[in-house]
Protein backbone atom coordinates (compact mmCIF):
# COMPACT_ATOMS: atom_id res chain seq x y z
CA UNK A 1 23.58 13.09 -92.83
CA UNK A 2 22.43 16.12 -90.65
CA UNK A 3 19.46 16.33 -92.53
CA UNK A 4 18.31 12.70 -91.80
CA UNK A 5 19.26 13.79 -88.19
CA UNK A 6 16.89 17.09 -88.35
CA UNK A 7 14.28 14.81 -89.68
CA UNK A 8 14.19 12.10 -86.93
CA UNK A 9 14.54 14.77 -84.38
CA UNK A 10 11.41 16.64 -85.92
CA UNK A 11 9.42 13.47 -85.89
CA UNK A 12 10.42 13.11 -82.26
CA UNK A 13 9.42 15.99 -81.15
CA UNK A 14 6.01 15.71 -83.10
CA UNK A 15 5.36 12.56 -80.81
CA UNK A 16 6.18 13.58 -77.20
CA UNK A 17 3.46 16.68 -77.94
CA UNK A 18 1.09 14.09 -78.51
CA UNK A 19 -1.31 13.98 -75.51
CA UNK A 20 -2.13 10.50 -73.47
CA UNK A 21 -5.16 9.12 -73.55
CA UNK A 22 -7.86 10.45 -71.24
CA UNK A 23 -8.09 7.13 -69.11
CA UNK A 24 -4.61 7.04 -68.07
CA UNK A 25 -4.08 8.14 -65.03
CA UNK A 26 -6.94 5.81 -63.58
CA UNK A 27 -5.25 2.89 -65.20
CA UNK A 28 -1.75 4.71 -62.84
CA UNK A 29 -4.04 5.25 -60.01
CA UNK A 30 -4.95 1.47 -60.01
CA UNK A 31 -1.34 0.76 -59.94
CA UNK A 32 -0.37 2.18 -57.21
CA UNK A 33 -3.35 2.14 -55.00
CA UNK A 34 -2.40 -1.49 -53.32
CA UNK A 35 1.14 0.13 -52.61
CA UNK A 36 -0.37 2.84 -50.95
CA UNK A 37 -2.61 1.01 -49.11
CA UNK A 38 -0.11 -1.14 -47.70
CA UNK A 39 2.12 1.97 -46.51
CA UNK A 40 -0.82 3.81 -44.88
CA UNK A 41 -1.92 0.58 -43.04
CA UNK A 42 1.61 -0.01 -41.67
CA UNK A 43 2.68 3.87 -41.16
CA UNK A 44 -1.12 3.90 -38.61
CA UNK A 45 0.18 0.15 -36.89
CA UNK A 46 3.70 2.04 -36.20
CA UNK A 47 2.07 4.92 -34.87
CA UNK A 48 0.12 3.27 -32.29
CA UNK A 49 2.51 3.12 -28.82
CA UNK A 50 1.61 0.80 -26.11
CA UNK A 51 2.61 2.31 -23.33
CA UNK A 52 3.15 0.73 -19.57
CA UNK A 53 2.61 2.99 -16.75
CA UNK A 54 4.10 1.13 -13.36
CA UNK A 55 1.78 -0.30 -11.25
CA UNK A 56 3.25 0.31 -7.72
CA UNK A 57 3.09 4.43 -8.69
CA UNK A 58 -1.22 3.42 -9.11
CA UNK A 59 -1.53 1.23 -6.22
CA UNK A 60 0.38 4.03 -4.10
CA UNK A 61 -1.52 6.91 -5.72
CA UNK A 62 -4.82 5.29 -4.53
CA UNK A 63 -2.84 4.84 -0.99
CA UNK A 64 -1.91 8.11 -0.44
CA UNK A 65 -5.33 9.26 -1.77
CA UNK A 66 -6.41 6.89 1.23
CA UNK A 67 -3.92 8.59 3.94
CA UNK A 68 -5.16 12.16 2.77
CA UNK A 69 -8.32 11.91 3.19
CA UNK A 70 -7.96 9.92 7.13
CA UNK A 71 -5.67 13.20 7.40
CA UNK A 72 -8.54 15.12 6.74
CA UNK A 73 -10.64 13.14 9.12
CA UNK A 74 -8.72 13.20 12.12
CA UNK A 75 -8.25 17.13 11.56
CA UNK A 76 -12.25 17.23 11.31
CA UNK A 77 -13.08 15.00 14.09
CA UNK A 78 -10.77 17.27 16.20
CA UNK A 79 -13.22 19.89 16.04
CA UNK A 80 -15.87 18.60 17.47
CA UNK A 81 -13.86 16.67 20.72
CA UNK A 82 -15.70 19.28 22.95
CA UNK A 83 -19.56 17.98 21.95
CA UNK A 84 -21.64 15.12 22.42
CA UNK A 85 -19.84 11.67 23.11
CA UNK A 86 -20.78 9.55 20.15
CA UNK A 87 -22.75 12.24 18.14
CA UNK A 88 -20.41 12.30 15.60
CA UNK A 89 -20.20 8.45 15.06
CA UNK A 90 -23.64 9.07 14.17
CA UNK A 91 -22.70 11.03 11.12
CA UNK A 92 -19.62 8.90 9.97
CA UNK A 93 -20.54 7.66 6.71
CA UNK A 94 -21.63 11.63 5.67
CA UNK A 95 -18.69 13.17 6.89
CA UNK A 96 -16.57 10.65 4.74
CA UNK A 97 -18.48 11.41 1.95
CA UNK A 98 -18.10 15.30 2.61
CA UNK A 99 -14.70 14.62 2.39
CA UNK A 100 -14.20 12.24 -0.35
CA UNK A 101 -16.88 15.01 -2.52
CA UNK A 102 -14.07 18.13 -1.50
CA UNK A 103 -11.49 15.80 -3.02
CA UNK A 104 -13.29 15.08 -5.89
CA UNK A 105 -14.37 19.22 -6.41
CA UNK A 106 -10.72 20.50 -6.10
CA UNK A 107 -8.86 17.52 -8.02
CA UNK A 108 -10.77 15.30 -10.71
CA UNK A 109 -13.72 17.86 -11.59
CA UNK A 110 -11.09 21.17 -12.40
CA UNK A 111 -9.03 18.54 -14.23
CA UNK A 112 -6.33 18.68 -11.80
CA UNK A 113 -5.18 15.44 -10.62
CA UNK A 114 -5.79 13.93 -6.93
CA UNK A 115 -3.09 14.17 -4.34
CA UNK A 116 -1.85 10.77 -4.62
CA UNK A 117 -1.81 11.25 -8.51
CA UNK A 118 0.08 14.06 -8.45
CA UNK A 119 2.64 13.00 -6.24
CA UNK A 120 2.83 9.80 -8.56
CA UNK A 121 2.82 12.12 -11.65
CA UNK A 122 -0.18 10.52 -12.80
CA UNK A 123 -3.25 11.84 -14.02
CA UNK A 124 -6.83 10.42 -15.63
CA UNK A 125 -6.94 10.03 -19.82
CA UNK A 126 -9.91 9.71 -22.25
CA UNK A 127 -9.26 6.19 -23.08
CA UNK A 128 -12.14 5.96 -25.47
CA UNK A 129 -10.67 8.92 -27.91
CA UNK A 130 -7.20 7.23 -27.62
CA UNK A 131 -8.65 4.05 -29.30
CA UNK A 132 -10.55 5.69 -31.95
CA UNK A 133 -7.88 7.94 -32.70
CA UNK A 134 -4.96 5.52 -32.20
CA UNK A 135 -2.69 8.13 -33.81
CA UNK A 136 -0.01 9.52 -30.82
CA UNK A 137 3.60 10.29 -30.98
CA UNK A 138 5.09 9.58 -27.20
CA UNK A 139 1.89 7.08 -26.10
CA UNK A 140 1.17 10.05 -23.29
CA UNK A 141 -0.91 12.16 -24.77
CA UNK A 142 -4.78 12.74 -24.78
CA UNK A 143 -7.73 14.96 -23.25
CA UNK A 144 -8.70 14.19 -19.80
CA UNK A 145 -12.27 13.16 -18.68
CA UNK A 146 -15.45 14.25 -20.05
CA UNK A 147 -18.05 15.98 -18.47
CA UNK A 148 -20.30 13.26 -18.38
CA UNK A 149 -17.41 10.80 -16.32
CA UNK A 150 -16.27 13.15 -13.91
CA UNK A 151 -19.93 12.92 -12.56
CA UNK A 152 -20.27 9.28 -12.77
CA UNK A 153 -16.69 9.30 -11.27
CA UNK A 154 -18.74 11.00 -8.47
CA UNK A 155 -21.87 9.41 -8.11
CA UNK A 156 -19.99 6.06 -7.95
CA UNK A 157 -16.95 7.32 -5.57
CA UNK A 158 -18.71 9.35 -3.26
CA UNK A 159 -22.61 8.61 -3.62
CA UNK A 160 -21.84 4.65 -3.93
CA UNK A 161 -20.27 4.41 -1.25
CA UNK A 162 -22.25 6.80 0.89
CA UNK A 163 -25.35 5.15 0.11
CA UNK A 164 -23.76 1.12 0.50
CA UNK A 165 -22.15 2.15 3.92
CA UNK A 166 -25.79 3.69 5.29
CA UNK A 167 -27.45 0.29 3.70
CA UNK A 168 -25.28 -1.87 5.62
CA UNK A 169 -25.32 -0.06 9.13
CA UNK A 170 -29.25 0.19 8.61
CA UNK A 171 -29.69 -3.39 7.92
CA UNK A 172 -27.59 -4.34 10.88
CA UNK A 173 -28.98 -2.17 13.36
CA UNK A 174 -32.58 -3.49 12.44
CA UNK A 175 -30.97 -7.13 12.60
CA UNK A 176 -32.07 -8.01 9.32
CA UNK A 177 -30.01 -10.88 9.43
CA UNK A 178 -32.00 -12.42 12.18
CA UNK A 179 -35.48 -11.98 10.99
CA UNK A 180 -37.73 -14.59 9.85
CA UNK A 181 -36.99 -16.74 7.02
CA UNK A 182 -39.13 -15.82 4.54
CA UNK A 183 -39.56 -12.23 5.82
CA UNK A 184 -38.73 -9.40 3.18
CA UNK A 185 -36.21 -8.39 4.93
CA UNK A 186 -34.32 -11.50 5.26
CA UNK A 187 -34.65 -11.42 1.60
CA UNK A 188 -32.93 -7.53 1.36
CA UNK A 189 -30.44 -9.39 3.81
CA UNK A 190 -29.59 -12.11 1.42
CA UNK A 191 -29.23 -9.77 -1.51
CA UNK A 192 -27.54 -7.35 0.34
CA UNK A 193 -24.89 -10.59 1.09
CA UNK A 194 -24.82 -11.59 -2.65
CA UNK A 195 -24.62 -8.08 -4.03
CA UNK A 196 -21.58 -7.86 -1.99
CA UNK A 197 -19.97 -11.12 -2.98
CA UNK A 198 -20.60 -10.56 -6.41
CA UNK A 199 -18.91 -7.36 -6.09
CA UNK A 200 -15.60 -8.63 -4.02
CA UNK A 201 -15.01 -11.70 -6.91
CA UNK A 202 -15.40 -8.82 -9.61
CA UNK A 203 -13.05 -6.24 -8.23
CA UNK A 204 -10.65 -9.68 -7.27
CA UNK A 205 -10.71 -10.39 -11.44
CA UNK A 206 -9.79 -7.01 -11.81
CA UNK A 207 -7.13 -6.87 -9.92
CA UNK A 208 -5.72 -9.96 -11.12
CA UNK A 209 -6.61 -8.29 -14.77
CA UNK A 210 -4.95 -4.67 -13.67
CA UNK A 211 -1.55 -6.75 -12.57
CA UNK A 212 -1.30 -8.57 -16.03
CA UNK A 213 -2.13 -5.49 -18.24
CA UNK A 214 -1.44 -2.68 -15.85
CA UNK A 215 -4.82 -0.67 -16.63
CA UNK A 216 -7.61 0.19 -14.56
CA UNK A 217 -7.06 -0.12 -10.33
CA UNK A 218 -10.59 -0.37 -9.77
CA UNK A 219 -13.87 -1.15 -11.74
CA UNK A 220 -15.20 2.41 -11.69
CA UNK A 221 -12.16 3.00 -13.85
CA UNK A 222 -12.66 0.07 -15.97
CA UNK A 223 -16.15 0.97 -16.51
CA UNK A 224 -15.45 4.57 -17.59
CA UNK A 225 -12.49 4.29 -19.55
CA UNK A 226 -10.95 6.42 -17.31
CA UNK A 227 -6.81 5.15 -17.82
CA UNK A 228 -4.21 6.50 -15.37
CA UNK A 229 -0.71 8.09 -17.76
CA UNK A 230 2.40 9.86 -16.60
CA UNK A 231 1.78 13.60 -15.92
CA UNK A 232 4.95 14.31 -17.65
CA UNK A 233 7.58 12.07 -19.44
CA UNK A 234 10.18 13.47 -17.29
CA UNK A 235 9.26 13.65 -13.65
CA UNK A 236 10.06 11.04 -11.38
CA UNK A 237 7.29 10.02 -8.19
CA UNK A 238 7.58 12.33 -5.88
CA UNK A 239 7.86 10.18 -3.23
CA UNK A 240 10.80 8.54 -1.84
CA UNK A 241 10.47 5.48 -0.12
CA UNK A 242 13.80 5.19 1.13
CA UNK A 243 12.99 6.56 4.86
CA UNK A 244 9.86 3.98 5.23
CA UNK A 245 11.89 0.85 3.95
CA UNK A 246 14.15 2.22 7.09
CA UNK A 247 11.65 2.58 9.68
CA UNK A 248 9.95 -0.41 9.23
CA UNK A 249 12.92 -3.01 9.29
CA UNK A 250 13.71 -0.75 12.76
CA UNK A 251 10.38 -1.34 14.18
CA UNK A 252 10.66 -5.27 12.95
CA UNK A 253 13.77 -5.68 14.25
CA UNK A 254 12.70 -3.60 17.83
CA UNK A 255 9.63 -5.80 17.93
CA UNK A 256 11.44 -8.68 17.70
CA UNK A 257 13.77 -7.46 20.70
CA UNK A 258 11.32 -6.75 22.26
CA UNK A 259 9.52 -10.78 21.87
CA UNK A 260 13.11 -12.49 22.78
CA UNK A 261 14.24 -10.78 25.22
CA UNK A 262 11.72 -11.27 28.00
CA UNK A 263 12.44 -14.87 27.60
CA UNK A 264 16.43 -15.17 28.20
CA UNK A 265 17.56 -15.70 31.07
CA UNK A 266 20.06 -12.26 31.70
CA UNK A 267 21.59 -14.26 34.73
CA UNK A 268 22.73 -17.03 32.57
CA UNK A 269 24.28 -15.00 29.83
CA UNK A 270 25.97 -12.66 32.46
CA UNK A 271 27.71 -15.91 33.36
CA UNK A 272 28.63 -16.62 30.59
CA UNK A 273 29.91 -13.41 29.59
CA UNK A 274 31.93 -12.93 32.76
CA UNK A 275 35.18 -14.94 31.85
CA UNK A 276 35.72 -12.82 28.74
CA UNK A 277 35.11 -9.66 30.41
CA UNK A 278 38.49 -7.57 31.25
CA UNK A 279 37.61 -5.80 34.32
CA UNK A 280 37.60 -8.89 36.71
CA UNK A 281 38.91 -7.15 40.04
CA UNK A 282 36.12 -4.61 40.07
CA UNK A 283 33.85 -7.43 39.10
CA UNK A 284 34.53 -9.55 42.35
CA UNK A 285 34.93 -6.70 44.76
CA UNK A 286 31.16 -5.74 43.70
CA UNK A 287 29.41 -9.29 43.62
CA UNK A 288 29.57 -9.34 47.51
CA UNK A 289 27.36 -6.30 47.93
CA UNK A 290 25.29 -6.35 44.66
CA UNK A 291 22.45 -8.82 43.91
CA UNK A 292 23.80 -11.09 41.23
CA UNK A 293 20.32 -11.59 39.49
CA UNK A 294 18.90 -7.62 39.39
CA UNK A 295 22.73 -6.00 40.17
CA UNK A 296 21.24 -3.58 42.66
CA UNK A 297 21.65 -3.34 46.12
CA UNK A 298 19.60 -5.53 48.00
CA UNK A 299 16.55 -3.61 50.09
CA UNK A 300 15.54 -6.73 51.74
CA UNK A 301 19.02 -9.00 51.75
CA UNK A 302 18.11 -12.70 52.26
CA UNK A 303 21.02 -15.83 52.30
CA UNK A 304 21.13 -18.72 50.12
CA UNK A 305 22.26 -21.47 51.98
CA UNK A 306 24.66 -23.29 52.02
CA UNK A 307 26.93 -20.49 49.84
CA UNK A 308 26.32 -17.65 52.54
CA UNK A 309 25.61 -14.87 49.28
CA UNK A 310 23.34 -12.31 49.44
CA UNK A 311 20.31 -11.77 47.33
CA UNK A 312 16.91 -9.83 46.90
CA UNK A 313 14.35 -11.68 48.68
CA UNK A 314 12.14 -11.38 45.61
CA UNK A 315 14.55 -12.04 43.06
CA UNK A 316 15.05 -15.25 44.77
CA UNK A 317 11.60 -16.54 45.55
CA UNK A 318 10.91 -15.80 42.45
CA UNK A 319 13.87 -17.49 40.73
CA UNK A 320 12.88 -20.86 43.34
CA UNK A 321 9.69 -21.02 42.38
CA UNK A 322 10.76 -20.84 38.36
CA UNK A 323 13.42 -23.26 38.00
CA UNK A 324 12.70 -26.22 40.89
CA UNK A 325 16.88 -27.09 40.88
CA UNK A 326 17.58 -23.23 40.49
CA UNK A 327 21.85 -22.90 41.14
CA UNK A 328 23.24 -19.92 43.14
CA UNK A 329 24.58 -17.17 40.18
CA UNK A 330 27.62 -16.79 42.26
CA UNK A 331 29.35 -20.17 42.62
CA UNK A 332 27.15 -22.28 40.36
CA UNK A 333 25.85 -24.27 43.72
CA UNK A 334 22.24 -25.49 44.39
CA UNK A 335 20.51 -23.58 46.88
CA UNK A 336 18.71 -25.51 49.57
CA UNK A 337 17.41 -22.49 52.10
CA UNK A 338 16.90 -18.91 52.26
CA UNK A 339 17.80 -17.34 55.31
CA UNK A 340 17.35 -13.52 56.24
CA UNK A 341 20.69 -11.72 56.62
CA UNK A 342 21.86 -10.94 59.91
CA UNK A 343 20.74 -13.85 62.28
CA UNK A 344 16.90 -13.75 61.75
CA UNK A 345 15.67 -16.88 60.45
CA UNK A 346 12.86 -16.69 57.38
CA UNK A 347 9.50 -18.27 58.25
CA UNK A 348 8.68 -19.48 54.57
CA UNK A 349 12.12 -20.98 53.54
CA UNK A 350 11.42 -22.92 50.56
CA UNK A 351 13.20 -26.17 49.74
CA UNK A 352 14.61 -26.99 46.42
């Protein structure tokens, strides 16, 4: 019995040092190629984030952008109050472009990000390498702009709109508009118009196309793949809006005192505030010496007849000629005459 057992044992061993065919690990590497395939395909769809960078911190970036750079201006223009009149009006459209190009040097072209993006906590992305990489771990990473788009950043930005602001003014101060029909430069005039309608309906798609995805403010942007990300995956904006949502439902509300209250009438609600007010005795001991409609002594004390009280001449002409059955404040009677206090009769008494 053990020897039987030393035998099979031998003749195992004999087999397992047998080598495999030559052609066998293809026939394994056939095998498992679809299963490796279909991991590697769904490990690259799982790596891809979508990301969603909030809309209102763009829009406000490109706002405060905005702000900045009137800042700038008014700080600029203050320089040269003491020349010309008008000389610098002259110049408008360069010195905005001065200032949009210093923007531009100091922010986008030393990859730094603009004012309003870094108060945001944005900043521009390569959205080109993003695609063809498609490979990121927290959907915030990538270089920023090339070379090649921070100048067309700036010869759209600044030279664009330099050389579209100097085209318009031109064309309107030769009144190309009004010039013959067929003249060339009712033609420039026409294209001018269409060039600019074309434009407003493609940066209206956009925006309509930047509120459903939440890429790209503007078509510059959209034309150079040039995606606004979070700064950091930490930082809040750095602006609080708290204070403005404060000031601006106090200058509402003040504006809307400000509409109603020129047209009540204060006389009326006095009235009708008087029963429920507590000091009565001082009350009536001042209504004989105080004009009931402005509640200042009268300068020029006239009568209202028939209830003998004394008013401002003004304040009641001018209450007569307003209300045709206007009633005395006093004792709620109509007043028929106005008569000068003290015996002198009035020359232009009005009757009501």
């Amino acid at each position: 019995m053990p020897r039987e057992t030393l035998a099979l044992a031998s003749s195992s061993s004999s087999n397992t040092n047998i080598p495999p065919p030559e052609d066998d690990w293809v026939k394994t590497y056939q095998r498992l190629l679809p299963q490796w395939q279909s991991l590697t395909l769904s490990h690259s769809h799982q790596s891809t984030i979508p990301i969603t960078i909030s809309r209102v911190n763009q829009v406000d970036a490109g706002r405060l952008d905005i702000e900045m750079s009137a800042m700038l201006k008014e700080q600029l223009v203050k320089v040269f109050t003491l020349m010309k009149p008008g000389l610098l009006f002259q110049y408008e459209p360069e010195l905005d472009a001065f200032l949009e190009f210093l923007i531009w040097r100091f922010s986008i072209w030393v990859d730094k990000p603009t004012p309003g993006n870094a108060l945001m906590n944005l900043r521009y992305r390569d959205e080109r390498v993003i695609e063809t990489r498609g490979k990121v771990r927290m959907g915030l990473e990538g270089p920023g702009l090339t070379v090649a788009q921070k100048l067309w950043y700036c010869v759209a930005t600044v030279g664009g709109q330099y050389i579209w602001s100097r085209l318009q003014s031109f064309s309107a101060f030769r009144r190309w508009g009004d010039s013959e029909q067929r003249s060339l430069a009712r033609r420039a005039w026409i294209l001018i118009q269409r060039i600019e309608g074309i434009y407003k309906a493609a940066s209206f798609s956009n925006l309509l196309i930047f509120l459903y995805t939440g890429r790209y403010r503007n078509l510059i942007e959209r034309a150079l793949r040039a995606r606004l990300v979070y700064g950091s995956p930490h930082m809040n904006r750095a602006v609080s809006f708290e204070y403005m949502n404060r000031q601006l439902v106090w200058n509402e509300f003040s504006e809307m005192l400000l509409l109603l209250l020129p047209l009540l009438n204060s006389s009326s609600i006095k009235n009708f505030l008087r029963p429920f007010s507590k000091d009565t005795s001082s009350s009536s001991a001042e209504d004989e010496t105080v004009c009931p409609i402005c509640q200042a002594s009268p300068t020029i004390p006239f009568l209202a007849l028939p209830c003998q009280h004394r008013y401002c001449y003004y304040c009641l002409r001018t209450r007569c000629s307003a209300a045709p059955s206007f009633r005395c404040s006093r004792c709620g009677e109509p007043v028929i005459a106005l008569r000068r206090h003290g015996g002198l009769t009035n020359n232009n008494t009005q009757q009501q």
